[in-house]
PDB file of N, CA and C in Angstrom:
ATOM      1  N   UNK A   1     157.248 253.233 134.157  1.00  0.00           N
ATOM      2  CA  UNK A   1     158.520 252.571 133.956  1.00  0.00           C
ATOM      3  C   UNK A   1     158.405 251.573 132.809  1.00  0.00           C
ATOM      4  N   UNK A   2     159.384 250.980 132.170  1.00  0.00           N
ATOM      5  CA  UNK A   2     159.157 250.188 131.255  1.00  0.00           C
ATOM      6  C   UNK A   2     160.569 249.488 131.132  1.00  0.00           C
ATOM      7  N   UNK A   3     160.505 248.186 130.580  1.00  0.00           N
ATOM      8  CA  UNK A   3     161.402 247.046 130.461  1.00  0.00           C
ATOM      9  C   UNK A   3     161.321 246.500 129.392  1.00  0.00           C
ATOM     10  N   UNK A   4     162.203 245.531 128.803  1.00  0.00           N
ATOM     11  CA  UNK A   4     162.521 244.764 128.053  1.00  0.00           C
ATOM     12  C   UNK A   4     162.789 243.144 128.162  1.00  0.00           C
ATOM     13  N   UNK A   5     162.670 242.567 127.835  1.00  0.00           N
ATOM     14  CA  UNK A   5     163.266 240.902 127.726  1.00  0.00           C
ATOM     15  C   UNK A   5     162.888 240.173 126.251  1.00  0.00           C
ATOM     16  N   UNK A   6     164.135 238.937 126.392  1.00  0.00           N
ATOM     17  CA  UNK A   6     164.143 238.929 125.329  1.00  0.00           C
ATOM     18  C   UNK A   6     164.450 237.102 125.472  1.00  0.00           C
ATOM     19  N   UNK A   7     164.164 236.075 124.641  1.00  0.00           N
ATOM     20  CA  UNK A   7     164.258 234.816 124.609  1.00  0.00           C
ATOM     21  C   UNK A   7     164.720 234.320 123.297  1.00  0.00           C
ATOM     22  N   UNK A   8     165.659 233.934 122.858  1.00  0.00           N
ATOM     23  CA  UNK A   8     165.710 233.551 121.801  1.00  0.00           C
ATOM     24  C   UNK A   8     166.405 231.759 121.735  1.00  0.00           C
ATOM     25  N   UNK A   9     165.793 231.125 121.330  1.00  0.00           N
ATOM     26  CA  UNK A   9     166.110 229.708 121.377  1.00  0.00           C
ATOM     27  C   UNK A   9     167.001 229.198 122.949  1.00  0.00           C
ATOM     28  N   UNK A  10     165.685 229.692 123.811  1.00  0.00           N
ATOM     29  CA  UNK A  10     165.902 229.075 125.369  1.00  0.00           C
ATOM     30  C   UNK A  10     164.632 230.129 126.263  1.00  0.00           C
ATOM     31  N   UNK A  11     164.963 230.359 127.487  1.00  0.00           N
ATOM     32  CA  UNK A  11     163.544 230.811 128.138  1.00  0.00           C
ATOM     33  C   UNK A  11     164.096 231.934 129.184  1.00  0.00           C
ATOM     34  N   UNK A  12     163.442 232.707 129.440  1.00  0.00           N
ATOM     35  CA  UNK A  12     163.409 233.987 130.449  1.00  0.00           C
ATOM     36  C   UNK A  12     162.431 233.309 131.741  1.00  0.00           C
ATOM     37  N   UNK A  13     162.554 233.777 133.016  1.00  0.00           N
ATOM     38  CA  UNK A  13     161.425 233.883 133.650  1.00  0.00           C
ATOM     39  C   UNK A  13     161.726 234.664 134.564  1.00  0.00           C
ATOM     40  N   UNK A  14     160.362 235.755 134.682  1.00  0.00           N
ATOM     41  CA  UNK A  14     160.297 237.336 135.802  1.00  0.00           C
ATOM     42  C   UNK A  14     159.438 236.947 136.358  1.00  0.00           C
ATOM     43  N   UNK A  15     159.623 237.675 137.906  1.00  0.00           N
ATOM     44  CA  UNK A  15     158.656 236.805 139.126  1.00  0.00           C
ATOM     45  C   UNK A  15     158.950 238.547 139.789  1.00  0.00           C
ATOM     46  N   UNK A  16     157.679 238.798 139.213  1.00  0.00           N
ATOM     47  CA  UNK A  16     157.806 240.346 139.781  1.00  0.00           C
ATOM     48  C   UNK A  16     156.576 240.377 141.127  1.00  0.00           C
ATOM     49  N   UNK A  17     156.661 239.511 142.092  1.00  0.00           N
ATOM     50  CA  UNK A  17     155.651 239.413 143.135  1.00  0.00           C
ATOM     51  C   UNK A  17     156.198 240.080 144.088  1.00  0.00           C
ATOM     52  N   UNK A  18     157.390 240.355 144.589  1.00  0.00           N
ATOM     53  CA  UNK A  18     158.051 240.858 145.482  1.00  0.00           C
ATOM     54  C   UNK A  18     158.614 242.620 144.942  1.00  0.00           C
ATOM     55  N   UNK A  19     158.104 242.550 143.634  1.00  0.00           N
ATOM     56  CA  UNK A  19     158.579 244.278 143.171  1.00  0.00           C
ATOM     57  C   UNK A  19     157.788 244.980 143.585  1.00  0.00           C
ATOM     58  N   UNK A  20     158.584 246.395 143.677  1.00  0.00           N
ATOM     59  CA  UNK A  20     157.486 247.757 142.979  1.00  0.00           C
ATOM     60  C   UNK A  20     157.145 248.100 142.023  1.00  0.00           C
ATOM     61  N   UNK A  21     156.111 247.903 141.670  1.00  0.00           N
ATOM     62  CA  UNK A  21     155.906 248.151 140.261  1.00  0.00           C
ATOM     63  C   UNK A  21     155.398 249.407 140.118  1.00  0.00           C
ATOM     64  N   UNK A  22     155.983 250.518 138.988  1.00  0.00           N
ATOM     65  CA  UNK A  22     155.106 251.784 138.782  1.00  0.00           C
ATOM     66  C   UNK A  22     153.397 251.704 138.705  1.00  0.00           C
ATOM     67  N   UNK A  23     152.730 252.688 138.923  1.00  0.00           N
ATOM     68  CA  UNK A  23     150.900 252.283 138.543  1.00  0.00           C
ATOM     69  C   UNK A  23     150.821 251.667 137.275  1.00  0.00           C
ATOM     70  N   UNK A  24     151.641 252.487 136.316  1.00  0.00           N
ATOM     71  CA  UNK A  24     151.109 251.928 134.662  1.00  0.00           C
ATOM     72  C   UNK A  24     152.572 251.493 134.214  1.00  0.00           C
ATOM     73  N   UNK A  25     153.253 250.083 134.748  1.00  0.00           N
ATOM     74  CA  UNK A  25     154.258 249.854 133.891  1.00  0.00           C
ATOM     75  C   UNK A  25     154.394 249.236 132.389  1.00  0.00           C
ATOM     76  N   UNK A  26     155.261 249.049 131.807  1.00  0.00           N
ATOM     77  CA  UNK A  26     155.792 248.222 130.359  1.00  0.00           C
ATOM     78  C   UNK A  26     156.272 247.743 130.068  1.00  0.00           C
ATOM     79  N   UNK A  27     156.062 246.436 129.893  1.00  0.00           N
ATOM     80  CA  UNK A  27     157.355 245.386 129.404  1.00  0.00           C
ATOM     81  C   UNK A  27     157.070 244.740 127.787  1.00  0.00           C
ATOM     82  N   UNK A  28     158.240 244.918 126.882  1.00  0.00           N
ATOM     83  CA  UNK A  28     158.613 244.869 125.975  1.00  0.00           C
ATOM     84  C   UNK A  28     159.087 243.403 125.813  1.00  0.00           C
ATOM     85  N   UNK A  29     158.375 242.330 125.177  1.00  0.00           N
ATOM     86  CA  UNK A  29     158.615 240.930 124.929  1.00  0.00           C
ATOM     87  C   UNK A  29     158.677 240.515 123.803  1.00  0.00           C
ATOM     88  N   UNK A  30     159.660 239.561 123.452  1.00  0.00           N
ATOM     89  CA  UNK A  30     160.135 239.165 122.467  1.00  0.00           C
ATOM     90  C   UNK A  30     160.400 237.817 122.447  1.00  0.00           C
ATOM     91  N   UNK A  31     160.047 236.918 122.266  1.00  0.00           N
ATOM     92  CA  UNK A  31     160.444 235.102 122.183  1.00  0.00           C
ATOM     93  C   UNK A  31     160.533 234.799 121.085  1.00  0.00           C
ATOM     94  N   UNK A  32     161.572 234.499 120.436  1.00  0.00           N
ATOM     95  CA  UNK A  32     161.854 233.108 119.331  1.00  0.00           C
ATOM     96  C   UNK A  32     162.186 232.207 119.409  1.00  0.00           C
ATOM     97  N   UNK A  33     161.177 231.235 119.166  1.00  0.00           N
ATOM     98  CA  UNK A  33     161.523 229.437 119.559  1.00  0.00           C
ATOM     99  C   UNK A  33     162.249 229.401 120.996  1.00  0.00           C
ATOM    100  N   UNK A  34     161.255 230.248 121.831  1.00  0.00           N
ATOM    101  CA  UNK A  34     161.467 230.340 123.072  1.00  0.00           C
ATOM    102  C   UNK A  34     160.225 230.701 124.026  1.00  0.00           C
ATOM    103  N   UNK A  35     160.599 230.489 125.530  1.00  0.00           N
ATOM    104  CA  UNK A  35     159.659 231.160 125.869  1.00  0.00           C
ATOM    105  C   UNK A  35     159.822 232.206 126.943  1.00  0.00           C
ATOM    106  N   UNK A  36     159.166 232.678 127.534  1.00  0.00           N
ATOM    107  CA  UNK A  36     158.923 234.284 128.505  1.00  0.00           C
ATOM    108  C   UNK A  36     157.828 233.508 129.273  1.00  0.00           C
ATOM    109  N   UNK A  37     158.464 233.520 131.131  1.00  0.00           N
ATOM    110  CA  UNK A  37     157.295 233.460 131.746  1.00  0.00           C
ATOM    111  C   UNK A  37     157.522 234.540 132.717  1.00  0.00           C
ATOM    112  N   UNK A  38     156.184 235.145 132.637  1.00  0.00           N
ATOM    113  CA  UNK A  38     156.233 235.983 133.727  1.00  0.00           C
ATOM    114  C   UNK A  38     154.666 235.868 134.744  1.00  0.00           C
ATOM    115  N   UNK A  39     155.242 236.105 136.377  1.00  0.00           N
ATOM    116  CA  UNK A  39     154.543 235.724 137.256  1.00  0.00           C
ATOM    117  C   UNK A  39     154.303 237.507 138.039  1.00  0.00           C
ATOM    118  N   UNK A  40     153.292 237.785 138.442  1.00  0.00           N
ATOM    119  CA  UNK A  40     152.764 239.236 138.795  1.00  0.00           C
ATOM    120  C   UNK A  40     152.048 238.556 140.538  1.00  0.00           C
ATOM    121  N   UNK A  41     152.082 239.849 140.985  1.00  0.00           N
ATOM    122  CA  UNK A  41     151.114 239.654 142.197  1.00  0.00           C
ATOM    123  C   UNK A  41     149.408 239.998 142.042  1.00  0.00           C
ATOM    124  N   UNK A  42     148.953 239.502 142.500  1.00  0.00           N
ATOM    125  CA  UNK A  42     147.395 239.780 142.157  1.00  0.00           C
ATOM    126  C   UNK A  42     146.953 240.881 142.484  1.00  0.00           C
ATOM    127  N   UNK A  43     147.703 242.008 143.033  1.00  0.00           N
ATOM    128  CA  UNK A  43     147.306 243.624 143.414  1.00  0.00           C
ATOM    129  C   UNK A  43     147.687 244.082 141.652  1.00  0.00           C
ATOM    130  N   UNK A  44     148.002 243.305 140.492  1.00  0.00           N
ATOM    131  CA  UNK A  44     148.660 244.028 139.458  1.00  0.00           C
ATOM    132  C   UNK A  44     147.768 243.747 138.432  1.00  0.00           C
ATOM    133  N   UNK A  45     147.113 244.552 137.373  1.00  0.00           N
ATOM    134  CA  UNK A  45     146.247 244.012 136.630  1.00  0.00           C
ATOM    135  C   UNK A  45     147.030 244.063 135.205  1.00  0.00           C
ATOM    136  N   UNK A  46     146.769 242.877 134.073  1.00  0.00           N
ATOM    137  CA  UNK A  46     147.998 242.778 133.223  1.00  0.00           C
ATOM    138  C   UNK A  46     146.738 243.310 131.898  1.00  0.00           C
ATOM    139  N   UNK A  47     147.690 243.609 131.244  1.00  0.00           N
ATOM    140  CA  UNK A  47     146.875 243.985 129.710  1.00  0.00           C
ATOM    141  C   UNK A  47     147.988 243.258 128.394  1.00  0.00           C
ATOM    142  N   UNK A  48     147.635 242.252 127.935  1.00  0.00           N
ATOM    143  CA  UNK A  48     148.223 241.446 127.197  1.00  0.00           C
ATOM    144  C   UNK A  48     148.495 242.096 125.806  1.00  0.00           C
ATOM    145  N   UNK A  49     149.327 242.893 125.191  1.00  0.00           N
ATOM    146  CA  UNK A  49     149.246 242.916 123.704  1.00  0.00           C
ATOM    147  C   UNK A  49     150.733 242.592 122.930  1.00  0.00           C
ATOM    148  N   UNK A  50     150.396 241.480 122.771  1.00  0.00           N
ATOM    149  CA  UNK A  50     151.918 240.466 122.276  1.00  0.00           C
ATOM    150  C   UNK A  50     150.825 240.107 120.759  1.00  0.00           C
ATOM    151  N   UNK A  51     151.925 240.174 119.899  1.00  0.00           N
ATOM    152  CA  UNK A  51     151.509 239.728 118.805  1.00  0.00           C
ATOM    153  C   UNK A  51     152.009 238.363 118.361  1.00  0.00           C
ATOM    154  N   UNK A  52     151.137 237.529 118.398  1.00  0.00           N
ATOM    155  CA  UNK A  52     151.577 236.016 118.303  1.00  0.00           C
ATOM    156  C   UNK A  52     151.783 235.807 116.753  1.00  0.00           C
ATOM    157  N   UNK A  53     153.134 235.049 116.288  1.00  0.00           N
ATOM    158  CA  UNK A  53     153.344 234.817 114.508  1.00  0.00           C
ATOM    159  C   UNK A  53     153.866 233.209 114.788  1.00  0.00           C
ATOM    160  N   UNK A  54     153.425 232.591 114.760  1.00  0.00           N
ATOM    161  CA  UNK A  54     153.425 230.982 115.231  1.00  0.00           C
ATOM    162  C   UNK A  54     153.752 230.622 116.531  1.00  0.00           C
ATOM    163  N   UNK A  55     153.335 231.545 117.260  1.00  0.00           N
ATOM    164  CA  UNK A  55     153.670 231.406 118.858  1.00  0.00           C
ATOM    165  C   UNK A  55     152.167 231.797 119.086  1.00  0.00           C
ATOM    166  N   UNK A  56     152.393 231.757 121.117  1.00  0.00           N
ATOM    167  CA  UNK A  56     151.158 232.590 121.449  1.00  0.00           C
ATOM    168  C   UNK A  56     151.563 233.306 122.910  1.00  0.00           C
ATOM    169  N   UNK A  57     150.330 233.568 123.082  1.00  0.00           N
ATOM    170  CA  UNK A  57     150.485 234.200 124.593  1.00  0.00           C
ATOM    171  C   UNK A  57     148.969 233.425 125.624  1.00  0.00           C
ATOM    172  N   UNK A  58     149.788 233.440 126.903  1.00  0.00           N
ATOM    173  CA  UNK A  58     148.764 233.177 127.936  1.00  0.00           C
ATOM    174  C   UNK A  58     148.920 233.873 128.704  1.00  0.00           C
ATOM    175  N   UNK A  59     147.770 234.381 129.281  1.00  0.00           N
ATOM    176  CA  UNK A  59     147.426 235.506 130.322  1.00  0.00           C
ATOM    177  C   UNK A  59     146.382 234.457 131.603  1.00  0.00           C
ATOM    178  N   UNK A  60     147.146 233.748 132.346  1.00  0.00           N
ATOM    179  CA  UNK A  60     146.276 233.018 133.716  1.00  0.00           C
ATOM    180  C   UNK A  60     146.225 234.049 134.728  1.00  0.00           C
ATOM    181  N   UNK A  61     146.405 235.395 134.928  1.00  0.00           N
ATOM    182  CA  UNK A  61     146.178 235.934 136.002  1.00  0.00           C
ATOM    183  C   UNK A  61     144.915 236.206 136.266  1.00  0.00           C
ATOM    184  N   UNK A  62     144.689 236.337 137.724  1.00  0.00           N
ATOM    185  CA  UNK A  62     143.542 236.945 138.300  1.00  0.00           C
ATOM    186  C   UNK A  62     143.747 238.101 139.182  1.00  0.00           C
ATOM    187  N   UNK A  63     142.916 239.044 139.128  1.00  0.00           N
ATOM    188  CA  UNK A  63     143.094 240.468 139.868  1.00  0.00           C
ATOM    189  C   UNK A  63     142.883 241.057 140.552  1.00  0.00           C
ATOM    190  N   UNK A  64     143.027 241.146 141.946  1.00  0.00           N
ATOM    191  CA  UNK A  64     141.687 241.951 142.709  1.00  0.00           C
ATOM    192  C   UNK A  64     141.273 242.858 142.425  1.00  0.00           C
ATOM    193  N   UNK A  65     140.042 242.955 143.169  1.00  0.00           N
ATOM    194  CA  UNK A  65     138.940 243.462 142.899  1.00  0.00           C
ATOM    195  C   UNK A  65     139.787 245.474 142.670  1.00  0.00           C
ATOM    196  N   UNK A  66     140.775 245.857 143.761  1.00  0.00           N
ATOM    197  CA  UNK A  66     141.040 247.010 144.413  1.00  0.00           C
ATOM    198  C   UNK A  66     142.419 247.440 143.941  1.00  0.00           C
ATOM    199  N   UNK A  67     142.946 246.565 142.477  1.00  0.00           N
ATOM    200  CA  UNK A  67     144.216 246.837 142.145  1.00  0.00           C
ATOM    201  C   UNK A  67     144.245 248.183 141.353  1.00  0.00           C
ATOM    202  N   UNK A  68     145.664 248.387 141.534  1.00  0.00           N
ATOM    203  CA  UNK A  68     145.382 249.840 141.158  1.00  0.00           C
ATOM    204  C   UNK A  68     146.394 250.308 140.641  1.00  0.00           C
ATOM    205  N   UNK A  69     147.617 248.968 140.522  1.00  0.00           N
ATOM    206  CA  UNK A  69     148.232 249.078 139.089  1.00  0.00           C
ATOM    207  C   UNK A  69     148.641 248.139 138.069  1.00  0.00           C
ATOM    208  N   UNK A  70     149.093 248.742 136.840  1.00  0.00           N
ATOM    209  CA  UNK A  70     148.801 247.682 135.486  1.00  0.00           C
ATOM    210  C   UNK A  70     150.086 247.707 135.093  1.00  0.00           C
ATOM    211  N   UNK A  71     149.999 246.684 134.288  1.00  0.00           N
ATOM    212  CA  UNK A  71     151.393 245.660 133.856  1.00  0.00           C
ATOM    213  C   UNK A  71     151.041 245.820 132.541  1.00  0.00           C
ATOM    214  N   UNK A  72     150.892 246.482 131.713  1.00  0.00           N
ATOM    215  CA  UNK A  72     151.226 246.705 130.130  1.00  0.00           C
ATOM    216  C   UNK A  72     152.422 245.888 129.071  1.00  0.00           C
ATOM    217  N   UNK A  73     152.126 244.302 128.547  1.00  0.00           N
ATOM    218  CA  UNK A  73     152.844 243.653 128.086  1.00  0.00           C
ATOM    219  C   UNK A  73     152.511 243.491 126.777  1.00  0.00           C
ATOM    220  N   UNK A  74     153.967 244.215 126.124  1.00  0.00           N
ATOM    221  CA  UNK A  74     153.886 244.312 124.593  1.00  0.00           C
ATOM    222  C   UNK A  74     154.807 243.466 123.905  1.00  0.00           C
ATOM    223  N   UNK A  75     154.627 243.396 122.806  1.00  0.00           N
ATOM    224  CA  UNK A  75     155.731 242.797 121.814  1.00  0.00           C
ATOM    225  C   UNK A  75     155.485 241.600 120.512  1.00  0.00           C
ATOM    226  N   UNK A  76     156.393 240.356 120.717  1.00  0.00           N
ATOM    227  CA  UNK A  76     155.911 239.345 119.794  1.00  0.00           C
ATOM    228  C   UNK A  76     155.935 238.226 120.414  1.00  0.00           C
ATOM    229  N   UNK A  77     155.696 236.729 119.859  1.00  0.00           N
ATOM    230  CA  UNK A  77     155.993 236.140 120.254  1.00  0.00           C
ATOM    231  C   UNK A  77     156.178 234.953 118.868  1.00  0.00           C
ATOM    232  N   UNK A  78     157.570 234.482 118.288  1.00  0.00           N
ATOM    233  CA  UNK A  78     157.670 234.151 116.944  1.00  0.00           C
ATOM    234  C   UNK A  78     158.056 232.619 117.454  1.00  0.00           C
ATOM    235  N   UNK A  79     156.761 231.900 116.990  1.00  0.00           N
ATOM    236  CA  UNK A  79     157.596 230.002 117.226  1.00  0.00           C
ATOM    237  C   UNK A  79     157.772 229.812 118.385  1.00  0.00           C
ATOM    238  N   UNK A  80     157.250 230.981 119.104  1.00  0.00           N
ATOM    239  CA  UNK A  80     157.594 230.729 120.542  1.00  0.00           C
ATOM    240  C   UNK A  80     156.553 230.884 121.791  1.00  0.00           C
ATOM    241  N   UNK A  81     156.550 231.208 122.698  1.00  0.00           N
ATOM    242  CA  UNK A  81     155.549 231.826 123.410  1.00  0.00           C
ATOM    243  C   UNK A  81     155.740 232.575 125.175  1.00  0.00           C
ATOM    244  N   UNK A  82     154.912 233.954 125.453  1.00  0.00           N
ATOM    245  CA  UNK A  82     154.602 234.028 126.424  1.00  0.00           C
ATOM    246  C   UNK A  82     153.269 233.835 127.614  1.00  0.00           C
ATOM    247  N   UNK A  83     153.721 233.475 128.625  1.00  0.00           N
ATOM    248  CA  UNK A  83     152.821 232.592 129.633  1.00  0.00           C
ATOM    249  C   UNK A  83     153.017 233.871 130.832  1.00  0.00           C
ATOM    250  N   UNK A  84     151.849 234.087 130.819  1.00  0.00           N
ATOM    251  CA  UNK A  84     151.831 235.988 132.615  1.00  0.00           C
ATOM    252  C   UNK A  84     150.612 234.575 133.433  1.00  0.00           C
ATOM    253  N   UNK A  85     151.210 234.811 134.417  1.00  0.00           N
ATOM    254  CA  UNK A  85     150.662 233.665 136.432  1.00  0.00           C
ATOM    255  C   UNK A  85     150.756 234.218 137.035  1.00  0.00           C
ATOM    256  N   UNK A  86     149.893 234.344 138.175  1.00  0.00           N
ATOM    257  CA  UNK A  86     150.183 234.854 139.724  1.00  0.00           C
ATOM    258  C   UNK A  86     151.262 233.898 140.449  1.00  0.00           C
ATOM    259  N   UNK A  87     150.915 232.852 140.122  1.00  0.00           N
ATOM    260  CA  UNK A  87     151.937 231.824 140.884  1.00  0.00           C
ATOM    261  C   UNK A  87     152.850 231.335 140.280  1.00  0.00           C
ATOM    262  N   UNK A  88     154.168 230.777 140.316  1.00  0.00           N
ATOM    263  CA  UNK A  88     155.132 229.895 139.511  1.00  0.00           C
ATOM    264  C   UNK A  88     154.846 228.485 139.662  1.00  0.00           C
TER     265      UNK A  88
END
């Protein structure tokens, strides 16, 4: 499955702890002079590839040991930034 979001001069936040998530999903991120937070459950393992251009990205999750599906997060992040947590 795959998604989109988008921030532009203000903030998003996804709290996908209570979803289904496909095994190998995708989310498509985009922040300008904004930010994207997104929060995962720890059964979800994330793979960060955001391209930071005066922004950045943070990846605080931790994973168990027995997860067995992934959160594939792509995109940019311009002047701005995304932040992936287990917790809010």
């Amino acid at each position: 499955s795959k998604g989109d979001a988008s921030a532009w001069f203000g903030g998003v936040k996804l709290d996908f702890r209570d979803a289904q998530l496909q095994p190998n999903a995708t989310l498509n991120v985009f922040a300008a002079f904004g930010g994207i937070d997104i929060v995962v459950p720890r059964s979800v393992r994330v793979v960060a590839r955001v391209t930071p251009l005066f922004g950045g990205t943070e990846d605080k999750t931790q994973t168990d040991s027995n997860s067995s599906h992934t959160l594939v997060v792509t995109g940019t992040a311009m002047f701005g930034g995304v932040g992936i947590k287990n917790e809010s």
